[in-house]
PDB file of N, CA and C in Angstrom:
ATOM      1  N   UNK A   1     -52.419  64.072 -33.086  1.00  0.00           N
ATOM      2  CA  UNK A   1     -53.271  63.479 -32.064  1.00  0.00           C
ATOM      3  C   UNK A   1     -54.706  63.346 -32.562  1.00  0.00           C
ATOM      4  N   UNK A   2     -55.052  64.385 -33.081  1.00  0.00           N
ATOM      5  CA  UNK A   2     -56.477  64.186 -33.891  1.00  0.00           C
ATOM      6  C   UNK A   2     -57.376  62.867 -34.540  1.00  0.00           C
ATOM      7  N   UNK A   3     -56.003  62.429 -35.645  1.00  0.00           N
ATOM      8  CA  UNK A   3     -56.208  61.797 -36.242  1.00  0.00           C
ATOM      9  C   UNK A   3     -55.473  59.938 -35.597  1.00  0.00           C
ATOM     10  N   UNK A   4     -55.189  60.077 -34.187  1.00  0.00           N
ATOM     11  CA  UNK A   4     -54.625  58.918 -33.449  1.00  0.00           C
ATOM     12  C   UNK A   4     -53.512  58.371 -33.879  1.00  0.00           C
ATOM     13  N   UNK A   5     -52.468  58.963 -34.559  1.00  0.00           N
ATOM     14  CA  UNK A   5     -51.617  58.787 -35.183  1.00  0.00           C
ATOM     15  C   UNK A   5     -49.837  58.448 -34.185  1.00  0.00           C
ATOM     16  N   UNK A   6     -49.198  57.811 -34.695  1.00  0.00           N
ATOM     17  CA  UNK A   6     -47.648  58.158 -33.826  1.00  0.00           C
ATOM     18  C   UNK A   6     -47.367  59.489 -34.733  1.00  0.00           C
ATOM     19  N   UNK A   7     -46.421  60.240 -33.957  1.00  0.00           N
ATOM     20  CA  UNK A   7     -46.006  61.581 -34.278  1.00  0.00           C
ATOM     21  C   UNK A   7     -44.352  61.198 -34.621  1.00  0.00           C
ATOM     22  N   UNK A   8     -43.733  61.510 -35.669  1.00  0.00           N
ATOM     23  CA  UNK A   8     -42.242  61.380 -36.118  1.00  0.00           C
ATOM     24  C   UNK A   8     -41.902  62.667 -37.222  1.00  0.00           C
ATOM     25  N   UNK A   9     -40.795  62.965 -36.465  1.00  0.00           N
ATOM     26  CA  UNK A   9     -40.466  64.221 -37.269  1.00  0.00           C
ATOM     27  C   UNK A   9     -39.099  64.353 -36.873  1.00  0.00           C
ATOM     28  N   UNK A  10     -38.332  64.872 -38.155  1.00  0.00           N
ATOM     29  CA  UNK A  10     -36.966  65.593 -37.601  1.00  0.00           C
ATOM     30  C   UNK A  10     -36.915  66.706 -37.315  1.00  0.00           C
ATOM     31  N   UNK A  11     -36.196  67.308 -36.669  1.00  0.00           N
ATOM     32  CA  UNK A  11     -35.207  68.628 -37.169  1.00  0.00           C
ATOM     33  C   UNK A  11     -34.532  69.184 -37.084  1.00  0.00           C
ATOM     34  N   UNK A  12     -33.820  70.274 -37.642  1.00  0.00           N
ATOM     35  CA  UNK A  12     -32.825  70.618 -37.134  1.00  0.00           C
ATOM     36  C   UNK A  12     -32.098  71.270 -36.122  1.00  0.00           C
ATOM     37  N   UNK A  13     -30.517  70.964 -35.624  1.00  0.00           N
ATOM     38  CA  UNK A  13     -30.437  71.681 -34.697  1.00  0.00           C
ATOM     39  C   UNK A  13     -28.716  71.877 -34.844  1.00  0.00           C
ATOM     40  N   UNK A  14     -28.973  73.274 -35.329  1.00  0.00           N
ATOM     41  CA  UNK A  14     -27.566  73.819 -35.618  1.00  0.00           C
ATOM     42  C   UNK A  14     -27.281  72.846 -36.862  1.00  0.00           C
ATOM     43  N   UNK A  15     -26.038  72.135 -36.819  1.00  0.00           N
ATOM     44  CA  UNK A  15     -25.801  71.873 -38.050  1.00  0.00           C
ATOM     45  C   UNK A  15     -25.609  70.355 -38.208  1.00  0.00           C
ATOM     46  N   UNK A  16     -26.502  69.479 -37.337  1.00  0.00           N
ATOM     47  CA  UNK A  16     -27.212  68.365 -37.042  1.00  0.00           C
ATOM     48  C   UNK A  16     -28.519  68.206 -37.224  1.00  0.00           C
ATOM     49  N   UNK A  17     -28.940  67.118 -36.688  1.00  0.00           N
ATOM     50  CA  UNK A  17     -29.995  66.894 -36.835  1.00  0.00           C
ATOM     51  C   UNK A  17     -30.794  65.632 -35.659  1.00  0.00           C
ATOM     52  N   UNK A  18     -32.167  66.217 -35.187  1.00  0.00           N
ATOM     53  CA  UNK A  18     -32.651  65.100 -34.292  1.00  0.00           C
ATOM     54  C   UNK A  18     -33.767  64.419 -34.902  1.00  0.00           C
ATOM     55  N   UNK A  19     -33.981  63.222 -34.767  1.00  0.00           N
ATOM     56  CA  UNK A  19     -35.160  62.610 -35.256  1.00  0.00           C
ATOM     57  C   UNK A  19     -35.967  62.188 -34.120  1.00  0.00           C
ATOM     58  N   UNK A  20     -36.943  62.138 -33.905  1.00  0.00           N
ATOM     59  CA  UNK A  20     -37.809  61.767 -32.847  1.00  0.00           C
ATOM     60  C   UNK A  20     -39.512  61.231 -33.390  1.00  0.00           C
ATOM     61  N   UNK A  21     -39.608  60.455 -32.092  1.00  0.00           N
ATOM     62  CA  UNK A  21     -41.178  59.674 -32.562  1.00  0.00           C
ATOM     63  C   UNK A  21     -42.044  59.488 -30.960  1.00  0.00           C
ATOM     64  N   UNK A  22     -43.147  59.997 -31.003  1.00  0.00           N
ATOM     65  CA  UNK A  22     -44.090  59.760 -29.891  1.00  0.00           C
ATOM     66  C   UNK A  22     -44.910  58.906 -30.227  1.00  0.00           C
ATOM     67  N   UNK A  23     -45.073  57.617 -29.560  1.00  0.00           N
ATOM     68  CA  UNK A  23     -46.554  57.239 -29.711  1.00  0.00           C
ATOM     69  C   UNK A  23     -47.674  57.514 -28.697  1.00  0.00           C
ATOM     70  N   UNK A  24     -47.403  58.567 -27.960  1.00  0.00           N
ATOM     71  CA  UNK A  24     -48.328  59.045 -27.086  1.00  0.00           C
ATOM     72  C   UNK A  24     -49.407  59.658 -28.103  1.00  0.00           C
ATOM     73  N   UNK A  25     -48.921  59.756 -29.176  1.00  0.00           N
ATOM     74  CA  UNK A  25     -50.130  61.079 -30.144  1.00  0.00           C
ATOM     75  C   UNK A  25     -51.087  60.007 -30.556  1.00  0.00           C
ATOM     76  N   UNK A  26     -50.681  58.261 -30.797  1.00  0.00           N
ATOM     77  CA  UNK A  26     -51.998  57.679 -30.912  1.00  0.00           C
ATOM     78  C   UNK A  26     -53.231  57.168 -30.406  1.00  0.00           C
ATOM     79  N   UNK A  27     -53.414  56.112 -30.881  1.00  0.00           N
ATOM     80  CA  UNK A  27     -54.952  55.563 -29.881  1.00  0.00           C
ATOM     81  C   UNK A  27     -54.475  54.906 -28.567  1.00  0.00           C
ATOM     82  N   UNK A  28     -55.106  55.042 -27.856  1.00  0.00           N
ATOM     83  CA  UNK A  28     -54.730  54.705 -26.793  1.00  0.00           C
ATOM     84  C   UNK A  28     -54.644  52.807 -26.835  1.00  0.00           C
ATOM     85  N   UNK A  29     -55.264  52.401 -27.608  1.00  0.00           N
ATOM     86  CA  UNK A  29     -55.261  50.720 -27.691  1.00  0.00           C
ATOM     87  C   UNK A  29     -53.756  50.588 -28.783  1.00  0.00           C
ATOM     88  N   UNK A  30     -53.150  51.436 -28.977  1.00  0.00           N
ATOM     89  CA  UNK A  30     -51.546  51.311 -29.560  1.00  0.00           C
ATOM     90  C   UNK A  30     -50.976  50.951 -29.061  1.00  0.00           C
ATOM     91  N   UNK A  31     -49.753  50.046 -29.036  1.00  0.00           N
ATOM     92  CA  UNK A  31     -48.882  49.742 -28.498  1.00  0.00           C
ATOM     93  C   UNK A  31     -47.516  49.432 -28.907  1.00  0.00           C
ATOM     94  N   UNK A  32     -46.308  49.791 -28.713  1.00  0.00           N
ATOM     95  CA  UNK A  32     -45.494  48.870 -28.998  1.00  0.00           C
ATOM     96  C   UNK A  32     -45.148  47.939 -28.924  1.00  0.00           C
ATOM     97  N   UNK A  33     -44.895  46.841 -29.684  1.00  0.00           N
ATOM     98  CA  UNK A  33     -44.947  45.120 -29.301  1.00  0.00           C
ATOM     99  C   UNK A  33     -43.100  45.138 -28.400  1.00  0.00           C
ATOM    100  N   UNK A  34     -43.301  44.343 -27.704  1.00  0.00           N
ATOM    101  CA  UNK A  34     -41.758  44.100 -27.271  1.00  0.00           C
ATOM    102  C   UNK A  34     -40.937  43.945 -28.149  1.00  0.00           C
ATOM    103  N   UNK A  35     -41.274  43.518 -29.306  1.00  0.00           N
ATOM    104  CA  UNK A  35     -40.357  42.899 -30.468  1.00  0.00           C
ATOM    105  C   UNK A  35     -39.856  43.965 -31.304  1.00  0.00           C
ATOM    106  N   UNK A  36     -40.826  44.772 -31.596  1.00  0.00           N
ATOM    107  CA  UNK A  36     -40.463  45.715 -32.221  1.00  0.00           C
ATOM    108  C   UNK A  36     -39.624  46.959 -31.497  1.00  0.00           C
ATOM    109  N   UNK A  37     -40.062  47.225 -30.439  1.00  0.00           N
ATOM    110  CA  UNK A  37     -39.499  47.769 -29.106  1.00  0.00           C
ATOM    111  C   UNK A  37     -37.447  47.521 -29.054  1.00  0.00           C
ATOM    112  N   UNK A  38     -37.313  45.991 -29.175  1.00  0.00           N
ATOM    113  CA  UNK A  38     -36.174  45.441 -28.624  1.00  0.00           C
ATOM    114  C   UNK A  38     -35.855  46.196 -30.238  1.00  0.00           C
ATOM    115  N   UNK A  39     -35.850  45.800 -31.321  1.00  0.00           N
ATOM    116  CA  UNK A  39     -35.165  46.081 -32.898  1.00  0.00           C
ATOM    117  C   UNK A  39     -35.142  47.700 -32.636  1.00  0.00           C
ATOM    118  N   UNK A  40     -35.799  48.445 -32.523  1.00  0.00           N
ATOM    119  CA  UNK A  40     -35.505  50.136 -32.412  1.00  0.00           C
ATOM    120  C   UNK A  40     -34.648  50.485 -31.288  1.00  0.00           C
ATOM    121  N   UNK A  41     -34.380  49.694 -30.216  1.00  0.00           N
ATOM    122  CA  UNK A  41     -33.852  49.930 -29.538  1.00  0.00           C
ATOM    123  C   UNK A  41     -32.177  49.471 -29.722  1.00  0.00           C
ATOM    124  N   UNK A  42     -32.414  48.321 -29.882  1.00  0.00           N
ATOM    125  CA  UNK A  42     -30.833  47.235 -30.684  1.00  0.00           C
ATOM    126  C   UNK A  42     -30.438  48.777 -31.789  1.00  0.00           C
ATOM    127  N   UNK A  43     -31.286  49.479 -32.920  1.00  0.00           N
ATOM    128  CA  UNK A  43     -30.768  50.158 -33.804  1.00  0.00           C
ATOM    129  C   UNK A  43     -30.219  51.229 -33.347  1.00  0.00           C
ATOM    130  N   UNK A  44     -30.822  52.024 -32.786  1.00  0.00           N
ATOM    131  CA  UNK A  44     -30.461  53.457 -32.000  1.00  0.00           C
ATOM    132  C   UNK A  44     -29.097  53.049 -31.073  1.00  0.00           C
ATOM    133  N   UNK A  45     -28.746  51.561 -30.160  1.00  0.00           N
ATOM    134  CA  UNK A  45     -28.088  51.596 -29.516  1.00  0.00           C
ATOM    135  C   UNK A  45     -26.704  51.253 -30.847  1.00  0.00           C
ATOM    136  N   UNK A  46     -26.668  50.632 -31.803  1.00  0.00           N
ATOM    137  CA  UNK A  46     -25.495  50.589 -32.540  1.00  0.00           C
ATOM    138  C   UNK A  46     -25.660  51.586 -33.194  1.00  0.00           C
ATOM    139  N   UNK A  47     -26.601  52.901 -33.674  1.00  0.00           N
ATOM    140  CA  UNK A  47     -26.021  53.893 -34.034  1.00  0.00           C
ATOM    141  C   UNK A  47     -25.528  54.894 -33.091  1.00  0.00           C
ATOM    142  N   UNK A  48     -25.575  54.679 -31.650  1.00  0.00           N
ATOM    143  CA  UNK A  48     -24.502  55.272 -30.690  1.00  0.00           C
ATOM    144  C   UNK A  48     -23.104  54.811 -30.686  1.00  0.00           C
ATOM    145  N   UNK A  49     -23.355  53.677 -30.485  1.00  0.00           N
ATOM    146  CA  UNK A  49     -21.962  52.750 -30.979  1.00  0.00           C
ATOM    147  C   UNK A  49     -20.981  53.327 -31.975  1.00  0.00           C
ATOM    148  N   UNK A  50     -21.749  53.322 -33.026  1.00  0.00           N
ATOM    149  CA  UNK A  50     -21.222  53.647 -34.399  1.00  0.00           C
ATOM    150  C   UNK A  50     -20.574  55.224 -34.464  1.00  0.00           C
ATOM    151  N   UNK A  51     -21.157  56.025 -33.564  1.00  0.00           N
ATOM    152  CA  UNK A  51     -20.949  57.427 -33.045  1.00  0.00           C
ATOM    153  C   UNK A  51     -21.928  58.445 -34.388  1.00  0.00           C
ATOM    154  N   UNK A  52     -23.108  57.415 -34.635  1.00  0.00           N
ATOM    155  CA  UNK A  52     -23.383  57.931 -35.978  1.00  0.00           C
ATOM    156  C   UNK A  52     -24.986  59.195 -35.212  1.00  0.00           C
ATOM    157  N   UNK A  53     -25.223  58.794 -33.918  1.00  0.00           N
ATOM    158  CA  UNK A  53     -26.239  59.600 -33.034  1.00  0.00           C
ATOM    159  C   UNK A  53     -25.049  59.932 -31.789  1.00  0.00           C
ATOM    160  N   UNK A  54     -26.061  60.766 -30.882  1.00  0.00           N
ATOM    161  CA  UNK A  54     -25.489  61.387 -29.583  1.00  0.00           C
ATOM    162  C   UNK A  54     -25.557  60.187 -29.014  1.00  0.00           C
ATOM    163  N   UNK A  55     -24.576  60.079 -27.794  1.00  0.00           N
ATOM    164  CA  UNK A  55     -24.606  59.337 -26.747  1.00  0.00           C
ATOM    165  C   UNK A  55     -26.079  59.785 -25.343  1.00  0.00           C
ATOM    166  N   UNK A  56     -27.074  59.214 -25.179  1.00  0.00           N
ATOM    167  CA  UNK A  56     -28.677  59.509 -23.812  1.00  0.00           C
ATOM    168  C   UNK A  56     -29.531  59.704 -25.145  1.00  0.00           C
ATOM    169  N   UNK A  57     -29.706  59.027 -26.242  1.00  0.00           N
ATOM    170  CA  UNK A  57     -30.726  58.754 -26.909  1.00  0.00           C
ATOM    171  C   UNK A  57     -31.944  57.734 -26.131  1.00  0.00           C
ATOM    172  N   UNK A  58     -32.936  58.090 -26.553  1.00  0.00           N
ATOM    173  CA  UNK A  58     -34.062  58.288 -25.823  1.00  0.00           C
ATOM    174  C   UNK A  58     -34.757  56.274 -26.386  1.00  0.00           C
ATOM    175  N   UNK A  59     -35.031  55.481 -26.607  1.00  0.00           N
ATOM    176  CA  UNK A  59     -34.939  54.088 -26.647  1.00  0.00           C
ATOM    177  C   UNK A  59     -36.150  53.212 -26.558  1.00  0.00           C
ATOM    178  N   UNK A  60     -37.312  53.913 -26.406  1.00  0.00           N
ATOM    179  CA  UNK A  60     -38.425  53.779 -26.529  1.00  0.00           C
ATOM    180  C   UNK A  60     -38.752  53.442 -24.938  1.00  0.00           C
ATOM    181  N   UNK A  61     -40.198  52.710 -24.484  1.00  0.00           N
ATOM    182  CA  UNK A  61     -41.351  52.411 -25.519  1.00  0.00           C
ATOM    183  C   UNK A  61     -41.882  53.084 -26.005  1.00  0.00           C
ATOM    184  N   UNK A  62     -42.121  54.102 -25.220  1.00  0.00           N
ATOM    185  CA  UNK A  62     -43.335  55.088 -25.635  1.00  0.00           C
ATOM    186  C   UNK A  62     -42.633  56.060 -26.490  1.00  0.00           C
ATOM    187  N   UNK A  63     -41.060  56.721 -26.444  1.00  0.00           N
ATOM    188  CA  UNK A  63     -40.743  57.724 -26.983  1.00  0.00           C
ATOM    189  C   UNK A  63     -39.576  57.611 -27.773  1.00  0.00           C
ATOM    190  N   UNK A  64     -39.172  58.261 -28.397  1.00  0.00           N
ATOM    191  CA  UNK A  64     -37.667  57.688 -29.019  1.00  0.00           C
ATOM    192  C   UNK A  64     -37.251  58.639 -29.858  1.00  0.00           C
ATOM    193  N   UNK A  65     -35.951  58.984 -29.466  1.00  0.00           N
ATOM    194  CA  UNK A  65     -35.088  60.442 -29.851  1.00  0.00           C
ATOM    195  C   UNK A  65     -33.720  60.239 -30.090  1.00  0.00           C
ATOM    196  N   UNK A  66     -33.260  60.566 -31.372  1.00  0.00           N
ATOM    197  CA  UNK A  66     -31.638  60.282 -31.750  1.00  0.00           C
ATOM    198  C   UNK A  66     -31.299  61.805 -32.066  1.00  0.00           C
ATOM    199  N   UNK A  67     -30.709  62.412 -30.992  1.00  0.00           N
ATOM    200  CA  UNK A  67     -29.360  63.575 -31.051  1.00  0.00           C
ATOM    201  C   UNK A  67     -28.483  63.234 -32.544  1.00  0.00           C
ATOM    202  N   UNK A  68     -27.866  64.344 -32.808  1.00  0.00           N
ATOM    203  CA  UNK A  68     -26.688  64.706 -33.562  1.00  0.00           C
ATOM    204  C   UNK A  68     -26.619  63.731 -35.113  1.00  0.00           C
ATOM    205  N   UNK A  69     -27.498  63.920 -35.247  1.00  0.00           N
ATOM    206  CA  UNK A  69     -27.804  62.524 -36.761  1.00  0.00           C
ATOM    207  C   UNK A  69     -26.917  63.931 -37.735  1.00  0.00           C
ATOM    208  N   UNK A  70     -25.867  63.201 -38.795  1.00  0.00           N
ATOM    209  CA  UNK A  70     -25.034  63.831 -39.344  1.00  0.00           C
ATOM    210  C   UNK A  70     -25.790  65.049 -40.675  1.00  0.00           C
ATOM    211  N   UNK A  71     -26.682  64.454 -40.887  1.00  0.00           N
ATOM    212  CA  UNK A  71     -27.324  65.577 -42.361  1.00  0.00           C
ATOM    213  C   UNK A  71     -28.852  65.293 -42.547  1.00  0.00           C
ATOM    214  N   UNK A  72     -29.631  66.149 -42.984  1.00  0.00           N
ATOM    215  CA  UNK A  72     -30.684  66.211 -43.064  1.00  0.00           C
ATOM    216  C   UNK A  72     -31.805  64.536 -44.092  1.00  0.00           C
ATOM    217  N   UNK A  73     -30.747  64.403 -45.206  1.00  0.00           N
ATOM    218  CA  UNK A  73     -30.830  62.915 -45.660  1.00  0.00           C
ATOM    219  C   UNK A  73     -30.962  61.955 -44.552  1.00  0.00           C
ATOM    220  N   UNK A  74     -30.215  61.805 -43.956  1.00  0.00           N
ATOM    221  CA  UNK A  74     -30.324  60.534 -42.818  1.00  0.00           C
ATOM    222  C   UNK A  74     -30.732  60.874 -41.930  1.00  0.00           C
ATOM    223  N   UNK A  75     -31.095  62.048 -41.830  1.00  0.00           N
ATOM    224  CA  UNK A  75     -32.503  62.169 -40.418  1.00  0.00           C
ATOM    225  C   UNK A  75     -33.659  62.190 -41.010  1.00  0.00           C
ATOM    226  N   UNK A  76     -34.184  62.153 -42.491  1.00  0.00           N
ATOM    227  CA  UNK A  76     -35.307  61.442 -43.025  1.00  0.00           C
ATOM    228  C   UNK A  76     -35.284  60.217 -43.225  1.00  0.00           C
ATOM    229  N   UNK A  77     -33.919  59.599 -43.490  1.00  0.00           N
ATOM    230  CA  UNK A  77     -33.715  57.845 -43.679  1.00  0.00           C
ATOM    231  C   UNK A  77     -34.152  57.187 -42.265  1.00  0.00           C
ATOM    232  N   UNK A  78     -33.669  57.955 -41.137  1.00  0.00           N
ATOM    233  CA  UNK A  78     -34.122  57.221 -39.652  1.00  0.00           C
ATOM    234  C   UNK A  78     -35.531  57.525 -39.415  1.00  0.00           C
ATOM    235  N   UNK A  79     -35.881  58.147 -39.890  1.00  0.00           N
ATOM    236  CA  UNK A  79     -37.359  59.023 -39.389  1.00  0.00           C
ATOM    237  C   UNK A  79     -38.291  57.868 -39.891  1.00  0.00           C
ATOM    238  N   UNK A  80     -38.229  57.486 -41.454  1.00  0.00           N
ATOM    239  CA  UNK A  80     -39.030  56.857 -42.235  1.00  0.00           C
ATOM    240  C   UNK A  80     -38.567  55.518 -41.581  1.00  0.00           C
ATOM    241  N   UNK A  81     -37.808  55.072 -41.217  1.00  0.00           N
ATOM    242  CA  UNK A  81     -37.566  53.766 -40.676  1.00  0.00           C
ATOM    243  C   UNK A  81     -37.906  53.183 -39.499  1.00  0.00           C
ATOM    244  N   UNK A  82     -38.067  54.345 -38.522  1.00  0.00           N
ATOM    245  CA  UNK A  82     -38.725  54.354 -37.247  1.00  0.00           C
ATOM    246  C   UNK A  82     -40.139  54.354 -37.593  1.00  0.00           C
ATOM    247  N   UNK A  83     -40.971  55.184 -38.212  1.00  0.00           N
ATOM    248  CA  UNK A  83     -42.196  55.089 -38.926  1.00  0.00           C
ATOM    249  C   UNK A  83     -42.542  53.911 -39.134  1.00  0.00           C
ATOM    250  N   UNK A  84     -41.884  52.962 -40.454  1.00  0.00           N
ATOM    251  CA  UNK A  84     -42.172  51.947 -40.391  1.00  0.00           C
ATOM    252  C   UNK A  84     -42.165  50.772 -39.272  1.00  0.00           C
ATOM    253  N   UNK A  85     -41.188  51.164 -38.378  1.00  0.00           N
ATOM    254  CA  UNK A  85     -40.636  49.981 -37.120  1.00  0.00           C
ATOM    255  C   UNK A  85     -41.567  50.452 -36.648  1.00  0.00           C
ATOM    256  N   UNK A  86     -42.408  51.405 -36.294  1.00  0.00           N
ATOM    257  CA  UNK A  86     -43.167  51.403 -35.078  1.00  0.00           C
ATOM    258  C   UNK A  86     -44.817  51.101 -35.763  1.00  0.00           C
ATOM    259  N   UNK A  87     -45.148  50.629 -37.086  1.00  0.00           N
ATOM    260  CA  UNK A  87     -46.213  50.426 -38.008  1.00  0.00           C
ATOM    261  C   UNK A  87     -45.900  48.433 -38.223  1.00  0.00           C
ATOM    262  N   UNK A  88     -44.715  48.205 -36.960  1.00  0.00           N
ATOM    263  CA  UNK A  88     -44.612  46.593 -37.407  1.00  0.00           C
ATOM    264  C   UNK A  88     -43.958  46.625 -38.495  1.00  0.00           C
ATOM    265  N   UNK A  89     -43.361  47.011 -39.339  1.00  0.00           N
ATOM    266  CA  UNK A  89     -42.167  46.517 -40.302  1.00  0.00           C
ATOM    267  C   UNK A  89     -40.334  47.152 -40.083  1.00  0.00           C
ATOM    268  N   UNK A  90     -40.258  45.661 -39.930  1.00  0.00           N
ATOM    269  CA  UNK A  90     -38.916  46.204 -39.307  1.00  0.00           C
ATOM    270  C   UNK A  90     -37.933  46.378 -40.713  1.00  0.00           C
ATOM    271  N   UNK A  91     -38.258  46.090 -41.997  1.00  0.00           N
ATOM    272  CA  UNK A  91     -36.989  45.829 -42.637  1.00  0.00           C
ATOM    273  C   UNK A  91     -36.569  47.221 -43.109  1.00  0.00           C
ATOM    274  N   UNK A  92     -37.424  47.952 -43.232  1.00  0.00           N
ATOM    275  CA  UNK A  92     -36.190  49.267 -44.127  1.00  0.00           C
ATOM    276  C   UNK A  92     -35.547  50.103 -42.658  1.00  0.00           C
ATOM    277  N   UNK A  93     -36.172  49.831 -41.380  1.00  0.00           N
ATOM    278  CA  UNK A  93     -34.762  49.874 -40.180  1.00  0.00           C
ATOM    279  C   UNK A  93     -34.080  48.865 -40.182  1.00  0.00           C
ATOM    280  N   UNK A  94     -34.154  47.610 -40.451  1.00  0.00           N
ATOM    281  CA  UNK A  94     -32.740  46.540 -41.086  1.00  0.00           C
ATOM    282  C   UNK A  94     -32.017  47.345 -42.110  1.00  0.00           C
ATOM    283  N   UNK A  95     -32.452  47.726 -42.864  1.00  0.00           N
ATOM    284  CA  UNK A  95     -31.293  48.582 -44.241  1.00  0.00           C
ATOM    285  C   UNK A  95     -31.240  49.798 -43.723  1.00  0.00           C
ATOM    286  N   UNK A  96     -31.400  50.505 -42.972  1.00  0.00           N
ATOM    287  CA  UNK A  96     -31.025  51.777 -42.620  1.00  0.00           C
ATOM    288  C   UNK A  96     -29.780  51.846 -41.356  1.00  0.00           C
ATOM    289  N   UNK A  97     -30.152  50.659 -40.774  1.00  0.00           N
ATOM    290  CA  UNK A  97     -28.949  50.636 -39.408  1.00  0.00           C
ATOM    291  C   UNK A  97     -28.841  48.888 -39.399  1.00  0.00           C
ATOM    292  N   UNK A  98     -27.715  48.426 -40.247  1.00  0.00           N
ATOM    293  CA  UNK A  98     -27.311  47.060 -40.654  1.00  0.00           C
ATOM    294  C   UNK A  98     -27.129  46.816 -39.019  1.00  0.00           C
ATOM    295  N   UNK A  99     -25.980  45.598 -39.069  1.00  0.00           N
ATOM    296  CA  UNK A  99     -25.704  44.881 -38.040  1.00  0.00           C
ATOM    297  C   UNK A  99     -24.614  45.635 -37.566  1.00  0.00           C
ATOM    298  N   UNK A 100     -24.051  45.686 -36.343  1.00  0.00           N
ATOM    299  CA  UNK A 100     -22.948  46.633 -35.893  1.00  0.00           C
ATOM    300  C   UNK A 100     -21.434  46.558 -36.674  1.00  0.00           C
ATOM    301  N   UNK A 101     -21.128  45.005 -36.806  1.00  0.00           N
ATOM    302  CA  UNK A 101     -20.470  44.969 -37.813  1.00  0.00           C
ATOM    303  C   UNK A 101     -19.991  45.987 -38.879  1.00  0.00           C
ATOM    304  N   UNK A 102     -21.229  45.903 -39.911  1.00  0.00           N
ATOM    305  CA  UNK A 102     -21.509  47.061 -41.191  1.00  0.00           C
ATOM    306  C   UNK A 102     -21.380  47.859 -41.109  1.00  0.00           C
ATOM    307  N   UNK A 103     -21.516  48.863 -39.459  1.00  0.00           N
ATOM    308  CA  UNK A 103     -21.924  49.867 -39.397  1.00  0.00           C
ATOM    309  C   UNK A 103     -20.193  51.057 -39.046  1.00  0.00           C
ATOM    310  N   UNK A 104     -19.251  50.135 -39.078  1.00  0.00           N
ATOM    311  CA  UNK A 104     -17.987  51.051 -39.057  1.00  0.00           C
ATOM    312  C   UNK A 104     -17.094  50.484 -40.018  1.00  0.00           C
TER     313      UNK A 104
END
């Protein structure tokens, strides 16, 4: 919050893993664009799909939380991808959670 930042961090829980992101921790003139909003949301909802997160993942705008992520690797692969999606670049959450298709 100090430094007006979004807040994203994993960790663990038991022998899973949650990833989560606040943008309450930044400037208050932050925002999520709808666009970017709808793509984190489209991702998180096909990695429920996929059964690759918990089913009441959290979907933004302001907050966004994926339950039961399988290993500590891919709860830094979602973490850094949400990071970027919520910094306006959507593509390394395009390569981290393809099209639903890909994803089984």
């Amino acid at each position: 919050m100090a430094h007006n930042a979004v807040f994203v961090a994993i960790e663990a829980e038991g022998q899973h893993w949650t990833v989560k992101a606040d943008t309450l921790t930044a400037s208050s003139g932050r925002r999520v664009t709808d666009a970017v909003n709808d793509a984190i949301r489209s991702a998180i909802l096909r990695l429920v799909d996929a059964r690759e997160v918990d089913f009441g993942a959290y979907t933004g705008p302001v907050y966004f939380m994926m339950h039961g992520v399988r290993d500590e690797e891919r709860a830094r692969e979602l973490a850094a991808a949400l990071h970027a999606a919520l910094h306006e670049d959507l593509e390394p959450l395009s390569r981290a959670v393809p099209p639903a298709s890909s994803l089984r």
